[in-house]
N, C-alpha and C. Protein backbone atom coordinates (compact mmCIF):
# COMPACT_ATOMS: atom_id res chain seq x y z
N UNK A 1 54.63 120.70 72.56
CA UNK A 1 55.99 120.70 73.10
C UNK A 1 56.21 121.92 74.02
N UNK A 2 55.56 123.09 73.58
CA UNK A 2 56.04 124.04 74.49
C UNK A 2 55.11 124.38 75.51
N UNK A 3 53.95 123.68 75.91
CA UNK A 3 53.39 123.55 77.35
C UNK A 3 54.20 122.74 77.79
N UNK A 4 54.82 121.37 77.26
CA UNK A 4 55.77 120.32 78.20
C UNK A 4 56.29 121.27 78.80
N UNK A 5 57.47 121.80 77.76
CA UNK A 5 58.76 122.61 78.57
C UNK A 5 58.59 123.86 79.42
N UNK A 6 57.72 124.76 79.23
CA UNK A 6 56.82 125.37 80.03
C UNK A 6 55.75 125.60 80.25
N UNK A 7 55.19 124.59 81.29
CA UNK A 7 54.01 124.92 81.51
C UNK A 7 53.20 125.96 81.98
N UNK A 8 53.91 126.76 83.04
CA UNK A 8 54.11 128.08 83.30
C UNK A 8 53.11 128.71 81.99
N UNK A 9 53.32 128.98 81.18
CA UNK A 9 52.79 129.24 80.08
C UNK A 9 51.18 129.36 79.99
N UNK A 10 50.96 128.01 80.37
CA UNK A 10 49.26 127.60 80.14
C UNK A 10 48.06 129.09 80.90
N UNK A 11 46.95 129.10 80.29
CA UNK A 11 46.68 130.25 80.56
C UNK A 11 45.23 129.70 82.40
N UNK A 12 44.78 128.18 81.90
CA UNK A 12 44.24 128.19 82.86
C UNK A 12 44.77 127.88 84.50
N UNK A 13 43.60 128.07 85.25
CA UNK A 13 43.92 128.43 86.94
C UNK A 13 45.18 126.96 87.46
N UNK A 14 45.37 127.33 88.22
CA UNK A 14 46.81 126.12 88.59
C UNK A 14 46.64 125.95 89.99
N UNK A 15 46.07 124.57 90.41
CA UNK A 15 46.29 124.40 91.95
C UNK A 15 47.79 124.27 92.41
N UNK A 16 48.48 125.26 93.29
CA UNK A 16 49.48 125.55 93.06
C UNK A 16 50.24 124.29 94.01
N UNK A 17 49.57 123.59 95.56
CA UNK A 17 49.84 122.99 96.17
C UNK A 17 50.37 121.31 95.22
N UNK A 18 49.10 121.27 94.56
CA UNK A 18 49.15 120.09 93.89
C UNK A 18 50.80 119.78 92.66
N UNK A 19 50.35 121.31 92.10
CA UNK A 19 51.63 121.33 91.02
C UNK A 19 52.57 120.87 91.54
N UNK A 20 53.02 121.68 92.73
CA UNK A 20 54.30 121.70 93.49
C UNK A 20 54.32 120.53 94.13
N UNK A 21 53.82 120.04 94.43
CA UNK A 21 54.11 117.96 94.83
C UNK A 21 53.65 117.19 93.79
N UNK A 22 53.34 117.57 92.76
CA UNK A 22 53.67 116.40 91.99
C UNK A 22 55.39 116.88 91.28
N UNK A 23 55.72 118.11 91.17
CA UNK A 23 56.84 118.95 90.53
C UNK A 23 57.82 117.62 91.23
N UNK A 24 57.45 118.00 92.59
CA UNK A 24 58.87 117.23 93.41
C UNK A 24 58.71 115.83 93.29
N UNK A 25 57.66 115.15 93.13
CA UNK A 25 57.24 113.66 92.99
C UNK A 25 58.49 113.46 91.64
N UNK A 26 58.13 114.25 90.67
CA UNK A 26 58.61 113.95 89.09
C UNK A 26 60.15 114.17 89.35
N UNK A 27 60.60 115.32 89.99
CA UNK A 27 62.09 115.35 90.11
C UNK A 27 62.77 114.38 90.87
N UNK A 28 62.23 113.86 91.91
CA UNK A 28 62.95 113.11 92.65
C UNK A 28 63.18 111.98 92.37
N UNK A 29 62.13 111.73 91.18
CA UNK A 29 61.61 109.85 90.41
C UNK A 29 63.07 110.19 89.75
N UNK A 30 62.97 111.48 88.78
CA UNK A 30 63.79 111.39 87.68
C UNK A 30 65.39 111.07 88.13
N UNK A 31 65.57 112.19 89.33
CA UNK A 31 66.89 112.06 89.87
C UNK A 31 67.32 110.33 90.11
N UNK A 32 66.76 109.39 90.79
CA UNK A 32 66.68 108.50 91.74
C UNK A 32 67.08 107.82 90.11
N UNK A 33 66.47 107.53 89.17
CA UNK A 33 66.14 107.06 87.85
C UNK A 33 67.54 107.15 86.91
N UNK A 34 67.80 108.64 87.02
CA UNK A 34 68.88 109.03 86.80
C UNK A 34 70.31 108.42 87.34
N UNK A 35 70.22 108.58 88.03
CA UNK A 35 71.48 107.97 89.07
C UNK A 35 71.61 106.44 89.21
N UNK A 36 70.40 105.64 88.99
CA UNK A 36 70.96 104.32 88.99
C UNK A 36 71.23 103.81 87.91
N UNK A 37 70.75 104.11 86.79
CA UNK A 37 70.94 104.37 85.36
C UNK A 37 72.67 104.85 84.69
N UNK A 38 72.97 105.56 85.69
CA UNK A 38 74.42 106.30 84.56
C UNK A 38 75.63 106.25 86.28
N UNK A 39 75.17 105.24 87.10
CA UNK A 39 76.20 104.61 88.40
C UNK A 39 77.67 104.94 87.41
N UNK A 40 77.91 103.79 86.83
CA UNK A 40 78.65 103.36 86.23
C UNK A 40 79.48 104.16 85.50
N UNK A 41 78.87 104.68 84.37
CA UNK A 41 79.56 105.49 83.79
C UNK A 41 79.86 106.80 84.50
N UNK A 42 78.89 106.81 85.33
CA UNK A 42 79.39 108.48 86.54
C UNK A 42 80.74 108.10 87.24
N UNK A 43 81.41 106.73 87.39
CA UNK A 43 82.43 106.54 88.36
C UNK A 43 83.59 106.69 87.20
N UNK A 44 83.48 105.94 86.30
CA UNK A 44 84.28 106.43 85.11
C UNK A 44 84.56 107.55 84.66
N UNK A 45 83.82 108.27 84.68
CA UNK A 45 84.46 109.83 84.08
C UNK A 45 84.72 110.37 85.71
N UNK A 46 84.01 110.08 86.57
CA UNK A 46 85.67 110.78 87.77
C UNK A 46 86.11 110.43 88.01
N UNK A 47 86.80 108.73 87.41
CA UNK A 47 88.48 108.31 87.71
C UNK A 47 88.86 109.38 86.22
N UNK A 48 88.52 109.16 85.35
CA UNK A 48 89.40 110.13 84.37
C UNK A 48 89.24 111.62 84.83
N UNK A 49 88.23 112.06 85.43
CA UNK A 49 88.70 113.69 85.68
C UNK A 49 89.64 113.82 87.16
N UNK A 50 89.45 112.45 87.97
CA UNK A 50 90.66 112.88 88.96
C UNK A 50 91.62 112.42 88.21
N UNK A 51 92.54 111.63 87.50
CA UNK A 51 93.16 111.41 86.92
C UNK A 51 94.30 112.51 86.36
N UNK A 52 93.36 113.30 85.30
CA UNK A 52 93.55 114.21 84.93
C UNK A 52 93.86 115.76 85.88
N UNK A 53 93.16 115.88 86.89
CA UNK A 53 93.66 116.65 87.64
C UNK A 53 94.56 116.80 88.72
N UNK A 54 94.72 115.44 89.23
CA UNK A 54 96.08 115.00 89.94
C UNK A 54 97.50 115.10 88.88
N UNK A 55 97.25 114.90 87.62
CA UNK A 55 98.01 115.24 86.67
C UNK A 55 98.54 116.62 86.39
N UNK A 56 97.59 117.64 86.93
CA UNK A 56 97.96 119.08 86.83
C UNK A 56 97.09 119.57 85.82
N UNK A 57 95.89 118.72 85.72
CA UNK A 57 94.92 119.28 84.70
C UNK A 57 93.86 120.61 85.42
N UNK A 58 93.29 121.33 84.96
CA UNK A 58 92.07 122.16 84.98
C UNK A 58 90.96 121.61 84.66
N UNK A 59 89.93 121.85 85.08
CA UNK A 59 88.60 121.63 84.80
C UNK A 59 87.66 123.06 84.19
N UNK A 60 87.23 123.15 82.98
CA UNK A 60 86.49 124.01 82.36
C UNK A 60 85.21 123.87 81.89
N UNK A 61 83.95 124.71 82.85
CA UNK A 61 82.77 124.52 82.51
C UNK A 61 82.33 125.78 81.56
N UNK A 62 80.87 124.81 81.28
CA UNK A 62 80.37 126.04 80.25
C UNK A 62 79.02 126.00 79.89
N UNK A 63 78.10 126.46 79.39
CA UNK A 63 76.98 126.73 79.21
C UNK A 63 76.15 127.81 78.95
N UNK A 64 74.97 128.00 78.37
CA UNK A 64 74.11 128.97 77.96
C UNK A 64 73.16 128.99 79.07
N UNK A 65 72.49 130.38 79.44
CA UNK A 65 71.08 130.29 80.07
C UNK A 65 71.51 129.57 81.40
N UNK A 66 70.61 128.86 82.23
CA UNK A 66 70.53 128.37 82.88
C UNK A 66 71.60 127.71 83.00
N UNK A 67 71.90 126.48 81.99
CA UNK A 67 73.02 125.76 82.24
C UNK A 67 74.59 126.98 82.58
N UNK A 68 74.54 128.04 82.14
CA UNK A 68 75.71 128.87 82.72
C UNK A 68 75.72 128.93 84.02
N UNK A 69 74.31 129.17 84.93
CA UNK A 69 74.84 129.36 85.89
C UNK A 69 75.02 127.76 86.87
N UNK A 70 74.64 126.94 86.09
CA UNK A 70 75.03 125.51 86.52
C UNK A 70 76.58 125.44 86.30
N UNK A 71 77.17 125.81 85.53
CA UNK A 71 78.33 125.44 84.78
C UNK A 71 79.15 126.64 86.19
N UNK A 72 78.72 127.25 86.50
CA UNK A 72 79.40 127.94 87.48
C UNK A 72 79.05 127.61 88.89
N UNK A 73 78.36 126.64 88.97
CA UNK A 73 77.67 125.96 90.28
C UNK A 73 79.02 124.80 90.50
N UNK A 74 78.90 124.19 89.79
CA UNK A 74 80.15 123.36 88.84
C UNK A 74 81.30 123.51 89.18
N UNK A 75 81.97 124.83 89.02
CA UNK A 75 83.22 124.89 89.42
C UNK A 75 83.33 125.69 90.55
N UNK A 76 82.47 126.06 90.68
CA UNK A 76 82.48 126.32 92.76
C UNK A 76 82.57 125.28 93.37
N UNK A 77 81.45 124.03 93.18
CA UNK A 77 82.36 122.90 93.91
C UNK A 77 83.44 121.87 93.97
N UNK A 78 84.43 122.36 92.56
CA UNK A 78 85.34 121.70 92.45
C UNK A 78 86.22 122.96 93.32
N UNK A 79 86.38 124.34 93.25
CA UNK A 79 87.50 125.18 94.06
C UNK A 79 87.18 125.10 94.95
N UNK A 80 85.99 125.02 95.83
CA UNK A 80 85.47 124.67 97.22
C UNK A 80 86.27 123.38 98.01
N UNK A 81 86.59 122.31 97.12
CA UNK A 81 87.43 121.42 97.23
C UNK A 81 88.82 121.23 97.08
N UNK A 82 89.37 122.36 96.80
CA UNK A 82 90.81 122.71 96.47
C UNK A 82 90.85 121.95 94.98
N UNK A 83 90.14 122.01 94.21
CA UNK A 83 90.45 121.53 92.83
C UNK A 83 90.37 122.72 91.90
N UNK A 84 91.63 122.74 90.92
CA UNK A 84 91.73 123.94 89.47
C UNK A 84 89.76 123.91 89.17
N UNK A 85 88.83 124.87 88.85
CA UNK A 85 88.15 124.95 88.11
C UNK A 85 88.01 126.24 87.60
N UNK A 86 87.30 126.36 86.46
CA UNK A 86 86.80 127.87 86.34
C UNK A 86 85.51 128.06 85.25
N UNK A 87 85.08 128.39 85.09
CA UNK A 87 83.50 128.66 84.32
C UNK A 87 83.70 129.24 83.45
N UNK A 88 83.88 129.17 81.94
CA UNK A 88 84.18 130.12 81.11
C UNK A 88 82.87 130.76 80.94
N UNK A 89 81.63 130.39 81.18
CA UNK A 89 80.54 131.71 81.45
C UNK A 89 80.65 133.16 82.32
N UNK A 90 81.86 132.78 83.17
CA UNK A 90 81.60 133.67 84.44
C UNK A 90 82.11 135.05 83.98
N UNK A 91 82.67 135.48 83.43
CA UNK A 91 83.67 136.13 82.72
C UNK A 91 82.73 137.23 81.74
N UNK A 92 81.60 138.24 82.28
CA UNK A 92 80.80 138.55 81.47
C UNK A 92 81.26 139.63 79.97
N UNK A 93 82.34 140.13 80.66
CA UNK A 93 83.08 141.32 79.48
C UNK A 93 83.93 140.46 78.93
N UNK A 94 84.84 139.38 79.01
CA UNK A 94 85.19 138.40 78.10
C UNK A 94 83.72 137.63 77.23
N UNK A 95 82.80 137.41 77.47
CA UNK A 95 81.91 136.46 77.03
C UNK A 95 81.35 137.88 75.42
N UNK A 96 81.11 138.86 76.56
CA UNK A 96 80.16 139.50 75.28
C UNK A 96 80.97 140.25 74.68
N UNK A 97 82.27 140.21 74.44
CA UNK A 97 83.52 140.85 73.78
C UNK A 97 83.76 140.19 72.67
N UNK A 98 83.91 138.65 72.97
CA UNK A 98 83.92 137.84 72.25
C UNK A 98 82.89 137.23 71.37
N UNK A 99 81.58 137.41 71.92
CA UNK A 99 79.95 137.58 71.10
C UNK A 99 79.97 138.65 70.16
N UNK A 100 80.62 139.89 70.30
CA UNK A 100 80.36 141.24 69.80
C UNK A 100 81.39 140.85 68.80
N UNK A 101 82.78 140.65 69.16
CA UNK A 101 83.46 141.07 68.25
C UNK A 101 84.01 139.97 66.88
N UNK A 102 83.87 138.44 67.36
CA UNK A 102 84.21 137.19 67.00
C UNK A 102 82.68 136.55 66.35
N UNK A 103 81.90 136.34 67.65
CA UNK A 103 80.58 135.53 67.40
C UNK A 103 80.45 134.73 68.18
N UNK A 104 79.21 135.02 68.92
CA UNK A 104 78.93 134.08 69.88
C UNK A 104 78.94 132.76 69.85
N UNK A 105 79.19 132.17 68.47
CA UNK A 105 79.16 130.71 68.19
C UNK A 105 80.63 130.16 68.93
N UNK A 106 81.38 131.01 69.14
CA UNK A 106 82.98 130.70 69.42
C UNK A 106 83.30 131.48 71.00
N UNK A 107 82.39 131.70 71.80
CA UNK A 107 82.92 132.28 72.77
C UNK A 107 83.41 131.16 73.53
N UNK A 108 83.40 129.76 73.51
CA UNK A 108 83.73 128.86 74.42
C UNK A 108 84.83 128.03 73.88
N UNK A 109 85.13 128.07 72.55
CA UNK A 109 85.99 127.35 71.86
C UNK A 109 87.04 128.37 71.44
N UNK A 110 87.04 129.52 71.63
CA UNK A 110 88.27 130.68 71.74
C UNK A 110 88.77 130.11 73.23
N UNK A 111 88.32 130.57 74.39
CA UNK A 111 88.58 130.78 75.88
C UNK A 111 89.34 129.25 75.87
N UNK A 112 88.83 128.36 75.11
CA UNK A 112 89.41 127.02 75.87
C UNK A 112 91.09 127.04 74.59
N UNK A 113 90.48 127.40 73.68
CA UNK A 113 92.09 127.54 72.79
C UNK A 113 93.38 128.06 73.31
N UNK A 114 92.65 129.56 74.21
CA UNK A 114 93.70 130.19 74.96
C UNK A 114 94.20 129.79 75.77
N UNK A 115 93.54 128.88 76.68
CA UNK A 115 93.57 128.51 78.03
C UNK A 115 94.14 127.04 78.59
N UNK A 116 93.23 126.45 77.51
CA UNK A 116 92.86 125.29 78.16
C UNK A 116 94.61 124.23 77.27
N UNK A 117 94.64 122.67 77.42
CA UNK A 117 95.68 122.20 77.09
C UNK A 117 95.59 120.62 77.35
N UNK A 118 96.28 119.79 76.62
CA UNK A 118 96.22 118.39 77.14
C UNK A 118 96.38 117.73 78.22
N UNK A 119 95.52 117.33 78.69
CA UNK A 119 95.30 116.71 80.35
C UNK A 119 94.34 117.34 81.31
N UNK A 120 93.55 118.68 80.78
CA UNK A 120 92.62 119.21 81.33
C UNK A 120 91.23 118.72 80.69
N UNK A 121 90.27 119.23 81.84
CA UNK A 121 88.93 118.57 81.66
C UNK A 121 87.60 119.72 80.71
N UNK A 122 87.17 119.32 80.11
CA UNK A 122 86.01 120.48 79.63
C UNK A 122 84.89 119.75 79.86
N UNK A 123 84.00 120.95 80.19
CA UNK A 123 82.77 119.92 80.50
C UNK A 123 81.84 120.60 80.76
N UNK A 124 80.99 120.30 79.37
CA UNK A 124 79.69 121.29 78.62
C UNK A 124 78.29 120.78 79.06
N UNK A 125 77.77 121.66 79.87
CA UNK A 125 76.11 121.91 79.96
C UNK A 125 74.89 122.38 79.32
N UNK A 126 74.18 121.54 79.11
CA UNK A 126 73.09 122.09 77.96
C UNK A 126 71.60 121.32 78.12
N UNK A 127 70.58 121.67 78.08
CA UNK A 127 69.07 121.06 78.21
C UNK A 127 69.25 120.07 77.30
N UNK A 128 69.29 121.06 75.64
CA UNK A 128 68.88 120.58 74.46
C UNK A 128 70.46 119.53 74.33
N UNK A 129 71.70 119.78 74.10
CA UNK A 129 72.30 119.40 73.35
C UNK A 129 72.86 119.77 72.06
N UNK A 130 71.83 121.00 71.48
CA UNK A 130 72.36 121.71 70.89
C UNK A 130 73.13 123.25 70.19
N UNK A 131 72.96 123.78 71.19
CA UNK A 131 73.99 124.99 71.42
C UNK A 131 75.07 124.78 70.22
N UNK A 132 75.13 125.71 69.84
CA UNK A 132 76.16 125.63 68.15
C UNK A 132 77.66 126.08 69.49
N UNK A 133 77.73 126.86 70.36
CA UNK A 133 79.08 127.93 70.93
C UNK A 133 79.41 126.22 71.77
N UNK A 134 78.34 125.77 72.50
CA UNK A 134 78.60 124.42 73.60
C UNK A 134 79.41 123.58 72.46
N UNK A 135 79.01 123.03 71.38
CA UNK A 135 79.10 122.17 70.28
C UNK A 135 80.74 122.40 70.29
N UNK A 136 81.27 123.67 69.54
CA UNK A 136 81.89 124.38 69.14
C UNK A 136 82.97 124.06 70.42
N UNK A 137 82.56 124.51 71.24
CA UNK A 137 83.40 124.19 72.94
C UNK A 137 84.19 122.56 72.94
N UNK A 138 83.51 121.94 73.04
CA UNK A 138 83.45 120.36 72.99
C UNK A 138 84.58 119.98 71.79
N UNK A 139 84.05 120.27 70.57
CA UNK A 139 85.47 120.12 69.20
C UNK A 139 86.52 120.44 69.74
N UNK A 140 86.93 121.73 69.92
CA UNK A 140 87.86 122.44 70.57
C UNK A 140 88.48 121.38 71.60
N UNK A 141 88.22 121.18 72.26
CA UNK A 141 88.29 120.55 73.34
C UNK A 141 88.87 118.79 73.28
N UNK A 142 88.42 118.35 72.22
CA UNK A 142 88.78 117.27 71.57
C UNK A 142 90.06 117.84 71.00
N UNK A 143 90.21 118.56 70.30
CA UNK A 143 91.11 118.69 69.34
C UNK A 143 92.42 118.61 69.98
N UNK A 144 92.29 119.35 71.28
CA UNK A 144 93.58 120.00 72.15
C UNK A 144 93.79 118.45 72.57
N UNK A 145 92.96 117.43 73.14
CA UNK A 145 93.74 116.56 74.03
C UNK A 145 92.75 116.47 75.09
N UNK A 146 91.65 117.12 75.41
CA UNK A 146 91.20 117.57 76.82
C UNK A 146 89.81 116.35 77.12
N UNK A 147 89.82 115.75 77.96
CA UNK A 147 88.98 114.99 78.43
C UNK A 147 87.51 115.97 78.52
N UNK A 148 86.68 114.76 77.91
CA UNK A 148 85.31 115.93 77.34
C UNK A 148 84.36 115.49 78.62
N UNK A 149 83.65 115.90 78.98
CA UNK A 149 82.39 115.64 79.51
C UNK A 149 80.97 116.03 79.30
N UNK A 150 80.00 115.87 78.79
CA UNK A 150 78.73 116.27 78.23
C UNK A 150 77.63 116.04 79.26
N UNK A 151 76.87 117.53 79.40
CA UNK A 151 75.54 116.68 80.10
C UNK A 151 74.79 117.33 79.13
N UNK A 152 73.67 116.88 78.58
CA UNK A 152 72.54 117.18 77.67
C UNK A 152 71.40 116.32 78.34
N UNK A 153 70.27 116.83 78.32
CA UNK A 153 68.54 116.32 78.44
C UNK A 153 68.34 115.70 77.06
N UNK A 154 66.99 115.25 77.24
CA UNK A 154 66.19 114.54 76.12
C UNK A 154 66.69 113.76 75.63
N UNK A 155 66.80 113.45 74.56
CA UNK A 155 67.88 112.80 73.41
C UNK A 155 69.14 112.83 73.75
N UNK A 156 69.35 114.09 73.68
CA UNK A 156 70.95 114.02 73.52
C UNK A 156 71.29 115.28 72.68
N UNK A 157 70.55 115.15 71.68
CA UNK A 157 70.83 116.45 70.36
C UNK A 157 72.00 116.22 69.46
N UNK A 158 72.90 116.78 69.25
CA UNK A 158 73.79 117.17 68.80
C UNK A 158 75.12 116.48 69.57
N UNK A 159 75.03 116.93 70.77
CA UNK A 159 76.24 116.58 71.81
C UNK A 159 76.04 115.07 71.77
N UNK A 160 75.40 114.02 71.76
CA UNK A 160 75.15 112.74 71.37
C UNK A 160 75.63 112.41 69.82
N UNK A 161 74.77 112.77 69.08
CA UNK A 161 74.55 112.38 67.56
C UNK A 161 76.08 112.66 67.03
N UNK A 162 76.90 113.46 67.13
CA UNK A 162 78.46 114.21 67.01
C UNK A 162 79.58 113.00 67.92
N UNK A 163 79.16 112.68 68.94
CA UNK A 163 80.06 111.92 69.53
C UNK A 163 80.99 112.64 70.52
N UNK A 164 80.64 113.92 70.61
CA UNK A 164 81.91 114.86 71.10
C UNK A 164 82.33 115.26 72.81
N UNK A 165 81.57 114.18 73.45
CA UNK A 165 82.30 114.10 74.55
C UNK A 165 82.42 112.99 75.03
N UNK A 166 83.27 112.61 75.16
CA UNK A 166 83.87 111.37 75.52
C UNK A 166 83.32 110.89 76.86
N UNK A 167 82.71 111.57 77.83
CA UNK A 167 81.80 111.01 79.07
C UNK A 167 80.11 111.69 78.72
N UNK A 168 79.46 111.24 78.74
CA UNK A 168 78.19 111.84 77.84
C UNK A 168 76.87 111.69 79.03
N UNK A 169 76.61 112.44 79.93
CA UNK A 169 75.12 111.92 80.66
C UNK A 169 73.74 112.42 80.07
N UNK A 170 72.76 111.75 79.57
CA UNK A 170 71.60 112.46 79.12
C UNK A 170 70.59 112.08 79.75
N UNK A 171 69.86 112.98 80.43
CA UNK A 171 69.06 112.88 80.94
C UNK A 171 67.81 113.12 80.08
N UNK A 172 66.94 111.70 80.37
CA UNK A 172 65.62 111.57 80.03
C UNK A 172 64.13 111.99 80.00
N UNK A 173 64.70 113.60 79.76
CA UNK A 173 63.57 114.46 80.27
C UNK A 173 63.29 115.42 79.22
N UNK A 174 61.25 115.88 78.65
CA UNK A 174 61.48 116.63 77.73
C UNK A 174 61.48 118.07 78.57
N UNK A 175 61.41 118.05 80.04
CA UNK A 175 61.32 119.26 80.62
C UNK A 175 63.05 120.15 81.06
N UNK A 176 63.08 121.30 80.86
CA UNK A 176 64.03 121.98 80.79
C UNK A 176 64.20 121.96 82.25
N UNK A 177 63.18 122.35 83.17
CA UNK A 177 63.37 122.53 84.85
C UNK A 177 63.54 120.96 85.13
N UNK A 178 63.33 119.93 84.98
CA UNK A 178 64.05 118.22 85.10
C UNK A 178 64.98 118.33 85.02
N UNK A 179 65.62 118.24 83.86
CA UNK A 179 66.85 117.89 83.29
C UNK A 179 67.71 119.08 83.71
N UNK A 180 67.65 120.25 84.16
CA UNK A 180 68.44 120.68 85.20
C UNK A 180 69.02 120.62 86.33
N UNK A 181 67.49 119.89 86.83
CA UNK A 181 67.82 119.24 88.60
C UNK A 181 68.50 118.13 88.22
N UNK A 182 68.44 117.41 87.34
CA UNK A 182 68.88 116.08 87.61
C UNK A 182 70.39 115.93 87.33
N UNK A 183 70.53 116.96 86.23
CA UNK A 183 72.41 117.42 86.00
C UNK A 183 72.62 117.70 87.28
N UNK A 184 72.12 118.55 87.93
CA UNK A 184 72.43 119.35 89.78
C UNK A 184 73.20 118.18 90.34
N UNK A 185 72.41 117.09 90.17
CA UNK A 185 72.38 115.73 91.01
C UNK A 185 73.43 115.33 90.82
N UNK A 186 73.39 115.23 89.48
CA UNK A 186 74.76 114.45 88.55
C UNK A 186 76.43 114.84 88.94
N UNK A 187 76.33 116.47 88.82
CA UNK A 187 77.29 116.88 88.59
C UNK A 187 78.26 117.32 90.59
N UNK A 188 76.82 116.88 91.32
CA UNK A 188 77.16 116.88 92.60
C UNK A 188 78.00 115.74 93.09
N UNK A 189 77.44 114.91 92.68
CA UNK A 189 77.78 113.34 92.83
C UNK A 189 78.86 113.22 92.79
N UNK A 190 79.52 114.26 91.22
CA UNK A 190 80.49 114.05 90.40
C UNK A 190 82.14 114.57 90.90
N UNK A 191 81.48 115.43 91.89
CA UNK A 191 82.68 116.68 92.53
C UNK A 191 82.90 115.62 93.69
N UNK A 192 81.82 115.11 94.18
CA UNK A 192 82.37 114.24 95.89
C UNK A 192 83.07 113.30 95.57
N UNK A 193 82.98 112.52 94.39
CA UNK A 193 83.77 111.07 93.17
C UNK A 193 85.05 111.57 93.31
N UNK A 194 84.89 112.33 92.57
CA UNK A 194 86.52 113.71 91.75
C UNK A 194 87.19 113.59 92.98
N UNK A 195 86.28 114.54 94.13
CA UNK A 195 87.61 115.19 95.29
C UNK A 195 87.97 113.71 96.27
N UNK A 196 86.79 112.86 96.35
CA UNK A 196 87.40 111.47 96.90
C UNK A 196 88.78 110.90 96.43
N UNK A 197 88.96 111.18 94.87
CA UNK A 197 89.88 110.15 93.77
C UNK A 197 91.13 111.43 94.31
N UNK A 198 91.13 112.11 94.37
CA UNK A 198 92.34 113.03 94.07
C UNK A 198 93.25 113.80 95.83
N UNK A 199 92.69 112.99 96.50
CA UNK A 199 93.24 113.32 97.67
C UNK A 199 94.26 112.29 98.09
């Protein structure tokens, strides 16, 4: 499993030309794969997130690692578009204030308690699916009223098996660098849907 997810890792020589076109062969299958696969349900969750934000809702991303700075990729192109967003990753002395002093299991399900409210959007990024703080985010998020959105790889994890977002994309990948690009894809798609519905 952990040559899949990084291969990087492996100790022998790497034709680097080859790697790197088959890398893009595999991402572009997956994306293409991806997208005709979850059409449908991708148009559905941005009539409910324009919906919701023509309503006077917010949009709140979130994520660990990598997916943070996706989750802030995220709501750059919803304010790029004149749409409410904001990244509750972005916020680094709120994040590790709230790690230090609370527990990192709750830095995303505090911020959205304070913040967030019925008719706004949350919408959690993750490889695995299971992030206990993402998890934690998502409940929260249910609880208030707030239209959920999930992207998780592989399975699904947790964010599947729980039920806890009400728009759910999982991408079919055991690789962590896949199932990143292919959220990229997803969540691009997702902002041109959104800012189409809400103008």
């Amino acid at each position: 499993m952990t040559e899949t997810m990084y291969p990087f890792l492996r100790r022998e020589p790497l034709d680097v030309a080859a790697s790197t076109a088959e890398k893009a062969r595999e991402s572009l299958e997956l994306r293409m794969r991806v997208l005709d696969g979850l059409a449908v349900p991708l148009a559905g969750c941005a009539a409910a997130m324009a919906a919701a934000l023509r309503g006077g809702g917010r949009l709140f991303t979130f994520g660990n690692g990598g997916s943070s700075t996706d989750a802030q990729s995220m709501a750059g192109l919803f304010t790029g578009r004149g749409l409410p967003a904001v990244s509750l990753a972005a916020d680094s002395a709120l994040v590790t204030a709230l790690g230090n002093d609370v527990g990192f299991e709750v830095v995303f399900a505090r911020q959205l308690a304070a913040l967030g409210d019925e008719g706004d959007v949350a919408c959690a990024l993750s490889t695995s699916g299971g992030s206990v703080n993402v998890l934690r985010g998502l409940a929260q998020a249910r609880e208030q009223g707030m239209v959920t959105v999930g992207f998780a790889g592989s399975g699904g994890g947790r964010m599947a098996e729980d039920g806890l977002a009400e728009h759910l994309f999982v991408v079919p990948s055991p690789s962590v660098h896949r199932i990143q690009e292919a959220q990229a894809t997803l969540y691009h798609v997702l902002a041109e849907l959104v800012s189409a519905d809400t103008r």
